[in-house]
N, C-alpha and C. Protein backbone atom coordinates (compact mmCIF):
# COMPACT_ATOMS: atom_id res chain seq x y z
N UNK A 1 12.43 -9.07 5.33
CA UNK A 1 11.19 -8.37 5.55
C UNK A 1 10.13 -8.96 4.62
N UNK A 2 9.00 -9.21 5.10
CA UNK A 2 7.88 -9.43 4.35
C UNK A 2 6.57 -8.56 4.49
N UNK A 3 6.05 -8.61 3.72
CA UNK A 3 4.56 -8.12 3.65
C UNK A 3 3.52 -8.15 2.73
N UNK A 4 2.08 -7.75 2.90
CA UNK A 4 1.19 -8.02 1.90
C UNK A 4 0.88 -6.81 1.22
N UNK A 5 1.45 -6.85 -0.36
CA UNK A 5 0.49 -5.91 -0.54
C UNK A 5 0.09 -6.23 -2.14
N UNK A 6 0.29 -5.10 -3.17
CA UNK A 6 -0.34 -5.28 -4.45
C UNK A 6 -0.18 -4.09 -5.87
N UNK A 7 -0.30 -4.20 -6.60
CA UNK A 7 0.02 -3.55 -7.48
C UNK A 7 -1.30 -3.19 -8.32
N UNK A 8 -1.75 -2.01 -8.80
CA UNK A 8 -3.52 -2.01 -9.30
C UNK A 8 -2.99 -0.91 -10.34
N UNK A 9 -4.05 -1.08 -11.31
CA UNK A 9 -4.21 -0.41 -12.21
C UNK A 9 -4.86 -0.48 -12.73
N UNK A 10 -5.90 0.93 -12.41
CA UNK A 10 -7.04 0.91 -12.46
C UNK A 10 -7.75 2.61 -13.23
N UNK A 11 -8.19 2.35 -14.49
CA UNK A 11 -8.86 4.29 -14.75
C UNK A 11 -7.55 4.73 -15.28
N UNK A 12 -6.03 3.98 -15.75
CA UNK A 12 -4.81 4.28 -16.57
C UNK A 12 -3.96 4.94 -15.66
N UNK A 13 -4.19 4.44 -13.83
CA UNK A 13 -3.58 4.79 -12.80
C UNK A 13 -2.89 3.79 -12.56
N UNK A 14 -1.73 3.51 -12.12
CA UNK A 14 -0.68 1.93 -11.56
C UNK A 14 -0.92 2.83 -10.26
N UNK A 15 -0.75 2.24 -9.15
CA UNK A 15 -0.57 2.28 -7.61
C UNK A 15 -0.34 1.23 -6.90
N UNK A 16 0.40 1.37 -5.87
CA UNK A 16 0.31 0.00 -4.73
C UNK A 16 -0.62 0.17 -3.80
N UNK A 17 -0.45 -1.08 -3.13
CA UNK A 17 -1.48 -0.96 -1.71
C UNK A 17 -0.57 -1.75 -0.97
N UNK A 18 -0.32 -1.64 0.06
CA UNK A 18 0.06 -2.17 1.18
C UNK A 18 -0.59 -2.34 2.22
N UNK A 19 -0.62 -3.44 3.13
CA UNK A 19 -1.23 -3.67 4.48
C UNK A 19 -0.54 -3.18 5.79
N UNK A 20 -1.42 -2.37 6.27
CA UNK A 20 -0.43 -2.21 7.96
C UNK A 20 -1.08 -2.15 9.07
N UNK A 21 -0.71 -2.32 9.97
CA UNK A 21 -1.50 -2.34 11.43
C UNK A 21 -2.44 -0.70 11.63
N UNK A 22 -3.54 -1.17 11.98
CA UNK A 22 -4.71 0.05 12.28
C UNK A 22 -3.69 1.17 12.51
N UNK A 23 -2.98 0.90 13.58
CA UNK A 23 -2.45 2.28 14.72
C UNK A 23 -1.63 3.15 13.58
N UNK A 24 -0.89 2.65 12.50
CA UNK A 24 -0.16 3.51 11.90
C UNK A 24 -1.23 4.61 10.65
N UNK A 25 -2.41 4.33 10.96
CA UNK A 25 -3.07 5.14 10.00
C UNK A 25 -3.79 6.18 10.92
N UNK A 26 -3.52 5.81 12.17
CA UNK A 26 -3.85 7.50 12.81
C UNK A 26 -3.50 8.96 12.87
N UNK A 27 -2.43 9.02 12.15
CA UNK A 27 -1.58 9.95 12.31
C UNK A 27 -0.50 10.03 10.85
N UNK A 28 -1.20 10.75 10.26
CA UNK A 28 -1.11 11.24 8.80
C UNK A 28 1.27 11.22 8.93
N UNK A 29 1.89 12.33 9.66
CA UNK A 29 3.29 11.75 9.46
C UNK A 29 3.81 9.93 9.68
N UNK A 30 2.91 9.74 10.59
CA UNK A 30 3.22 7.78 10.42
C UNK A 30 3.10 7.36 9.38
N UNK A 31 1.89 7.86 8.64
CA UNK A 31 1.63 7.32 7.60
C UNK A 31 2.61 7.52 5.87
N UNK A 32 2.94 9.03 6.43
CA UNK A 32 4.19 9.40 5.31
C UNK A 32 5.10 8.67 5.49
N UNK A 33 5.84 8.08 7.02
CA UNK A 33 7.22 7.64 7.17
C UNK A 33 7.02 5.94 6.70
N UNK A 34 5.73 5.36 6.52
CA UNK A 34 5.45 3.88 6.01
C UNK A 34 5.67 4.02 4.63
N UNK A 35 5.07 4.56 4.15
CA UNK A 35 4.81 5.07 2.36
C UNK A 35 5.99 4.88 2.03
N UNK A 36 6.68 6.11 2.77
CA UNK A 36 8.03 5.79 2.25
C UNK A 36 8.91 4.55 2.23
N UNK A 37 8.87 3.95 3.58
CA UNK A 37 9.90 2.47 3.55
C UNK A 37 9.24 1.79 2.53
N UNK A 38 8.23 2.17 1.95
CA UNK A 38 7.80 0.77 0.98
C UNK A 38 8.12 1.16 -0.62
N UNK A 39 8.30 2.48 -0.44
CA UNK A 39 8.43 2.96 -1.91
C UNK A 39 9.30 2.28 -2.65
N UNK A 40 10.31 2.32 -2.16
CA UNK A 40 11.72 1.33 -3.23
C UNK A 40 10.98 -0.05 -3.50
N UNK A 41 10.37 -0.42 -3.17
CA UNK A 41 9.40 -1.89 -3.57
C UNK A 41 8.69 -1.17 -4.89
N UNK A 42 8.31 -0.17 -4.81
CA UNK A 42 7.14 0.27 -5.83
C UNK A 42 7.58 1.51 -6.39
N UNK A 43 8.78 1.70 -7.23
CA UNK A 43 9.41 2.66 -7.65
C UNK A 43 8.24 3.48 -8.69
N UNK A 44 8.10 4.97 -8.04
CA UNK A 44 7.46 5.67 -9.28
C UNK A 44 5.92 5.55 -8.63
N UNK A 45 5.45 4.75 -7.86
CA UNK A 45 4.36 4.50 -7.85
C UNK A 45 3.90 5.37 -6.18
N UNK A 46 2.22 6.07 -6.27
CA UNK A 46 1.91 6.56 -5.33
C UNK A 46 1.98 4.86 -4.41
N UNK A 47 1.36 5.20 -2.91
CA UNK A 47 1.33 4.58 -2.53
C UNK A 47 0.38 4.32 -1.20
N UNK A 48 -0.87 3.52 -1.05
CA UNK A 48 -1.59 3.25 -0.26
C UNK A 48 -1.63 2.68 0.73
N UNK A 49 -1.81 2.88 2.25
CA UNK A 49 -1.73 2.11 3.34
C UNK A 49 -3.45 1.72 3.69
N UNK A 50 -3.23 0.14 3.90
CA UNK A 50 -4.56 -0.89 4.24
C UNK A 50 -4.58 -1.08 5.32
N UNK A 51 -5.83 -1.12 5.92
CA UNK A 51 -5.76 -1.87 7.45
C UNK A 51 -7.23 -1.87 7.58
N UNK A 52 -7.82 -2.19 8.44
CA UNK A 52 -9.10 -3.07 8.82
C UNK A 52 -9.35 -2.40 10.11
N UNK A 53 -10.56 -1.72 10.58
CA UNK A 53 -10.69 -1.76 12.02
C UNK A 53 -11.27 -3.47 12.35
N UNK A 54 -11.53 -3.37 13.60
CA UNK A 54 -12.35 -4.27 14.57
C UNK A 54 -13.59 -4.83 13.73
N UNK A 55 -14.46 -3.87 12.85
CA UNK A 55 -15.28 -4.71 12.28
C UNK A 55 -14.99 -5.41 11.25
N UNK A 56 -13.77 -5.04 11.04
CA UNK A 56 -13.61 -5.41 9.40
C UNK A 56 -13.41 -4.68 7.99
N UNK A 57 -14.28 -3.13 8.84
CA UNK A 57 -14.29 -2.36 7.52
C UNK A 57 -12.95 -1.64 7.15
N UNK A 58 -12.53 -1.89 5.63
CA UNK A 58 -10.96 -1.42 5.42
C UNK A 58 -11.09 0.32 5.35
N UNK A 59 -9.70 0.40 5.91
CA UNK A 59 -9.29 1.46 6.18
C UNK A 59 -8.22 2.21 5.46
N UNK A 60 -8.08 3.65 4.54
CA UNK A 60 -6.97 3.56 3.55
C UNK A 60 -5.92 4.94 4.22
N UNK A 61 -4.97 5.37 3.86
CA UNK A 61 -4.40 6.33 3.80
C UNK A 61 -3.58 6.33 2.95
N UNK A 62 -3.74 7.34 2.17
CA UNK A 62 -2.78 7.79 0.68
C UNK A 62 -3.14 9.08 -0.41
N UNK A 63 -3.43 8.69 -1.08
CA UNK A 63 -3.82 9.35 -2.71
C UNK A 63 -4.91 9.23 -2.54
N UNK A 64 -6.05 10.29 -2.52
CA UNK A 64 -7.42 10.45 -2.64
C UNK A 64 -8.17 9.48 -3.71
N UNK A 65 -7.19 9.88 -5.00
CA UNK A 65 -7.48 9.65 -6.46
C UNK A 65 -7.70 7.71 -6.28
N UNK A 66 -6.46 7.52 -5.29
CA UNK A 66 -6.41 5.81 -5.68
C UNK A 66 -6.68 5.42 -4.24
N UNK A 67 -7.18 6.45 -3.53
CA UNK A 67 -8.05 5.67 -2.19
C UNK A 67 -9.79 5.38 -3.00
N UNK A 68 -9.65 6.65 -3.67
CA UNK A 68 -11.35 6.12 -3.95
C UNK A 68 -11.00 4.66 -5.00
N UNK A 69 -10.13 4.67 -5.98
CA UNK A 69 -10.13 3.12 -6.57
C UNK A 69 -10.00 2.23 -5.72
N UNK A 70 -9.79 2.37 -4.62
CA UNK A 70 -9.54 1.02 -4.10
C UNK A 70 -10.80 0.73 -3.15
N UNK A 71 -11.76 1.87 -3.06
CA UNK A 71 -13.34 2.16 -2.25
C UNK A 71 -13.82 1.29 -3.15
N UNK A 72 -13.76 1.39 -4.71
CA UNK A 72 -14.41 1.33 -5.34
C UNK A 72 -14.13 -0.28 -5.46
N UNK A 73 -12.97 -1.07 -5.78
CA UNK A 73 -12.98 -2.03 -6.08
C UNK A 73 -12.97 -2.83 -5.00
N UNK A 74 -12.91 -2.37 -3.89
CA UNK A 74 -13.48 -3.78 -2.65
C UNK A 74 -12.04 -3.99 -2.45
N UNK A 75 -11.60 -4.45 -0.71
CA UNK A 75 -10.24 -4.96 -0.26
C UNK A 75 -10.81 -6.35 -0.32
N UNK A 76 -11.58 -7.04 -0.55
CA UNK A 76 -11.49 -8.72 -1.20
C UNK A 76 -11.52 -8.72 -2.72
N UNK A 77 -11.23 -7.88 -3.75
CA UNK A 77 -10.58 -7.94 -4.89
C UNK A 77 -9.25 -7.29 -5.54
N UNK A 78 -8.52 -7.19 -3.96
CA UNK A 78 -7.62 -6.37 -4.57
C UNK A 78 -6.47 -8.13 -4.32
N UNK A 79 -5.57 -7.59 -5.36
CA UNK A 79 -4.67 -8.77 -6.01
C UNK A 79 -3.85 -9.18 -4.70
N UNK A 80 -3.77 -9.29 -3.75
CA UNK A 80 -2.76 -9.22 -3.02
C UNK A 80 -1.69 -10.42 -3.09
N UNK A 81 -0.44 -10.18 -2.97
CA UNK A 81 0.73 -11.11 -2.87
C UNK A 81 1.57 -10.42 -2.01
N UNK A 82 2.59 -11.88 -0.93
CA UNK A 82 3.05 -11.58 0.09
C UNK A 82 4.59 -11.18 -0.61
N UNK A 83 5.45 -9.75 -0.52
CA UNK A 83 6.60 -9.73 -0.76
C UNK A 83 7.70 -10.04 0.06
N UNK A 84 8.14 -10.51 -0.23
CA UNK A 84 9.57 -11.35 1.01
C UNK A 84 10.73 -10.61 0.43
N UNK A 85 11.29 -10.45 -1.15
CA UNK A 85 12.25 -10.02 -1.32
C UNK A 85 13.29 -8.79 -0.59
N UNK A 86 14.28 -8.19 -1.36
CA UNK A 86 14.53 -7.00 -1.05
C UNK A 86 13.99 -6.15 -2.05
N UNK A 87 14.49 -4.97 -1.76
CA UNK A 87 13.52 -3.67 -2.80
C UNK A 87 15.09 -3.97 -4.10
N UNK A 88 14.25 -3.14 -5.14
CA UNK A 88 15.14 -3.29 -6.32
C UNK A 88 16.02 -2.27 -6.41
N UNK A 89 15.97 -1.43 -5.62
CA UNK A 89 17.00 -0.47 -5.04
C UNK A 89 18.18 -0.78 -4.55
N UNK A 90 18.28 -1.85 -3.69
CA UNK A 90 19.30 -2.58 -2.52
C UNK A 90 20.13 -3.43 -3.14
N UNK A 91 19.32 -4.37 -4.43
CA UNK A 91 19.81 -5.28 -5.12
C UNK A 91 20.87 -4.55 -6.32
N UNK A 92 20.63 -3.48 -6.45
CA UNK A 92 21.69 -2.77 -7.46
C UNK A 92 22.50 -2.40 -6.56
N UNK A 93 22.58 -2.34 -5.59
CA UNK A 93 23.55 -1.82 -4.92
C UNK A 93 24.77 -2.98 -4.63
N UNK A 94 24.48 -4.34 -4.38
CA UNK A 94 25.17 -5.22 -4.45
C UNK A 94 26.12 -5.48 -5.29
């Protein structure tokens, strides 16, 4: 599995952000059941879903507190890197 997302800390808040397709931010339980598959990537940490409509303008669902940090700091300055690994959950399990 891969994907884009990021790690911020911002105002003595850590949070992630993750990227996902528009359609899963319509509907607030989609958006809980994403959060979650990504959490073991980001243990402890709230967690933000990204996406873009048609014009471009980004789109968030999560934490009020670290939707507005991430209003605030622009989706072309947020750190992003692509994760390929497994979660650090899976790997102890081995």
């Amino acid at each position: 599995m891969s994907f884009d997302g990021a790690v911020i800390e911002r105002q003595g808040k850590k949070f992630a952000a993750v990227t996902v397709k528009l359609h899963v931010l319509g509907y607030s339980g989609t958006c809980e059941e994403m959060a979650a598959k990504y959490a073991p990537y980001f243990p402890d940490m709230p967690i933000v879903l990204v996406s873009q409509d048609a014009d471009g303008t980004p789109k968030y669902c999560g934490d009020s507190d670290c939707v507005a940090c991430l209003s605030e700091l622009g989706a072309a300055s947020i750190p992003w890197q692509t994760y390929t690994s497994v979660p650090k959950q899976e790997l102890a399990l081995r």
